[in-house]
C-alpha atoms as a PDB file:
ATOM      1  CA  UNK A   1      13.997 -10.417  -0.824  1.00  0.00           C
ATOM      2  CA  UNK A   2      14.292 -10.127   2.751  1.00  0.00           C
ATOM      3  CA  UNK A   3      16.441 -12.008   4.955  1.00  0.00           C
ATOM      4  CA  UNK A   4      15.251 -15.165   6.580  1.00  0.00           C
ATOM      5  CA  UNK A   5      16.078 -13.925  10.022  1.00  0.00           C
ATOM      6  CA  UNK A   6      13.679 -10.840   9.978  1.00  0.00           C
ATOM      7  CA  UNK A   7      10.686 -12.767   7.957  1.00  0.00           C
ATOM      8  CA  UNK A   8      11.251 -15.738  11.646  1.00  0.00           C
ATOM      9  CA  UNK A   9      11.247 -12.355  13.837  1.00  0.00           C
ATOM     10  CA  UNK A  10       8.215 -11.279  12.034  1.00  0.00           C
ATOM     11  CA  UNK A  11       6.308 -14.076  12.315  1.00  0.00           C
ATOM     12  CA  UNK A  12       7.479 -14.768  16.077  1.00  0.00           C
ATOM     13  CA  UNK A  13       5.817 -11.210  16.702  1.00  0.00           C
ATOM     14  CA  UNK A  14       2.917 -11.710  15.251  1.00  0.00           C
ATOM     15  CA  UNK A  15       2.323 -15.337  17.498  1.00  0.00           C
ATOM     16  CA  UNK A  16       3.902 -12.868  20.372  1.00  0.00           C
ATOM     17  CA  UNK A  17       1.095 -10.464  19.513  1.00  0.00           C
ATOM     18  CA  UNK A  18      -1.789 -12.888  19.115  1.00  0.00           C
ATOM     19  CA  UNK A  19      -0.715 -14.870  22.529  1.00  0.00           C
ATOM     20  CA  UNK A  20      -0.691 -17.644  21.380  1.00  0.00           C
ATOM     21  CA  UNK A  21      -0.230 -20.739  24.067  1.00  0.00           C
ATOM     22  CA  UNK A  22       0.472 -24.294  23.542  1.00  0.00           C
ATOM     23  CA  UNK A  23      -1.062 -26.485  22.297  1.00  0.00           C
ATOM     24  CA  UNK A  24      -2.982 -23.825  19.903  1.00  0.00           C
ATOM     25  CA  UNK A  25      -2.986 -24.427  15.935  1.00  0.00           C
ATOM     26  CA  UNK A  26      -2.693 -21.705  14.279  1.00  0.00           C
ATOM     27  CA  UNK A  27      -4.033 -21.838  10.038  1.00  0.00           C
ATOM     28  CA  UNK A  28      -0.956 -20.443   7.696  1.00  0.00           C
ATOM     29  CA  UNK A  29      -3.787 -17.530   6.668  1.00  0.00           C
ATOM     30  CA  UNK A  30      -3.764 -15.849  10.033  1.00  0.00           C
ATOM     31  CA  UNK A  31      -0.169 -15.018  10.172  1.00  0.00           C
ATOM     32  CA  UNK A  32      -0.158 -14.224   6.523  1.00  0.00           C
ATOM     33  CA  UNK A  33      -2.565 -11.751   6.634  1.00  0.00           C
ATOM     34  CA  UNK A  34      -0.891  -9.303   9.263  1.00  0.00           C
ATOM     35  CA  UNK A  35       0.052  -5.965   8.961  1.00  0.00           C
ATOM     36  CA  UNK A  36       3.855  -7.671   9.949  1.00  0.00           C
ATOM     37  CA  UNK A  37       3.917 -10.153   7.619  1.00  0.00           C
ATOM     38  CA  UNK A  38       2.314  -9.273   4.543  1.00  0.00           C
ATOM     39  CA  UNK A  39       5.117  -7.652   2.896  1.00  0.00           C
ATOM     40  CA  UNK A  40       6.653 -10.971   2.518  1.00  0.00           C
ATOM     41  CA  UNK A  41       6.071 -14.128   0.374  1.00  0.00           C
ATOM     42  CA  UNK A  42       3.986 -17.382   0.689  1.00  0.00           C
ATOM     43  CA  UNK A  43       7.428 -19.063  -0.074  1.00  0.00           C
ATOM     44  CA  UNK A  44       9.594 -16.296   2.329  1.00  0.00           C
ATOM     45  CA  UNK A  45       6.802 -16.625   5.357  1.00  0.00           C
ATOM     46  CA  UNK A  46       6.973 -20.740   4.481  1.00  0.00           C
ATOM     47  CA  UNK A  47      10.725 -20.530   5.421  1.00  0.00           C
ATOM     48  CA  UNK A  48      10.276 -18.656   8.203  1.00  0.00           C
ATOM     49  CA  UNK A  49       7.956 -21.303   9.787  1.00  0.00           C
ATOM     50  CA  UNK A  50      10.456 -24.234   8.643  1.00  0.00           C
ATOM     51  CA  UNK A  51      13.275 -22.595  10.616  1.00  0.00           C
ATOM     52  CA  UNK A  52      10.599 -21.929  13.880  1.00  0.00           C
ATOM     53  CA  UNK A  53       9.787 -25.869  13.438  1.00  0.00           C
ATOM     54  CA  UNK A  54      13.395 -26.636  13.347  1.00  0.00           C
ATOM     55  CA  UNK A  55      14.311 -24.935  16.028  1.00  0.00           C
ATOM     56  CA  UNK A  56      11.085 -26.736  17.917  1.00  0.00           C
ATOM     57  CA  UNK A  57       8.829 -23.566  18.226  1.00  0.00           C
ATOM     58  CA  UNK A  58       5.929 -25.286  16.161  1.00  0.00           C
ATOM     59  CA  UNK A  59       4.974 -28.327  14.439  1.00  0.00           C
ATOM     60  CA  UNK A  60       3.689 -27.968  10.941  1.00  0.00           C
ATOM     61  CA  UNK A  61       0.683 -30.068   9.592  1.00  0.00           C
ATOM     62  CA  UNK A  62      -0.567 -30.769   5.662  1.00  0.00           C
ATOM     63  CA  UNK A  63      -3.387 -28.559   6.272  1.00  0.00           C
ATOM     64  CA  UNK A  64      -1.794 -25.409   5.718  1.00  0.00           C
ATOM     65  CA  UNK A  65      -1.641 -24.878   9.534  1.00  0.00           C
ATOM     66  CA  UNK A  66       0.642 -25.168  12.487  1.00  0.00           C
ATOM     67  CA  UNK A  67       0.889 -26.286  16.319  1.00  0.00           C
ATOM     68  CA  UNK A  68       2.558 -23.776  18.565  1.00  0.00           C
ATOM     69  CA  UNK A  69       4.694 -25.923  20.849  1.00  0.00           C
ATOM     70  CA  UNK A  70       6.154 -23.166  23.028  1.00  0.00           C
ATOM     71  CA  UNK A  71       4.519 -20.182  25.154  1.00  0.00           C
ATOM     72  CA  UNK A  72       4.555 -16.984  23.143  1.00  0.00           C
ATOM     73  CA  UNK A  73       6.495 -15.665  26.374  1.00  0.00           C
ATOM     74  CA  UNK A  74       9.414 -18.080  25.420  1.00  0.00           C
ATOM     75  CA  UNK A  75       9.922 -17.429  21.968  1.00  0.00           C
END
């Protein structure tokens, strides 16, 4: 099991990569199926996201997808 701080740094470079911009919603399967992130588990890569939302990067939604709520530049 990895730790939790390099799955968020993965999945902050892969929304780096993609340039993403707010307010863009992004579906769960997009980061999960990158060359960066697919080494690590639905339930490590689920954690990640709850720590970006925490920290207000995104917003999460019940349809397996999330809001980006900062420029890709700023996270």
């Amino acid at each position: 099991m990895k730790s939790r701080i390099e799955v968020v740094n993965a999945v902050t470079d892969v929304l780096r990569r993609l340039r993403v911009r707010p307010p863009s919603q992004v579906k769960f399967g997009t980061i999960a199926n990158t060359p960066a992130t697919t080494g690590y588990s639905r339930n490590e890569l689920l954690n990640a996201l709850y720590a970006l939302e925490h920290e207000g990067v995104i917003a999460l939604h019940h349809d397996n997808s999330f809001s980006v709520l900062k420029s890709s530049t700023l996270i």
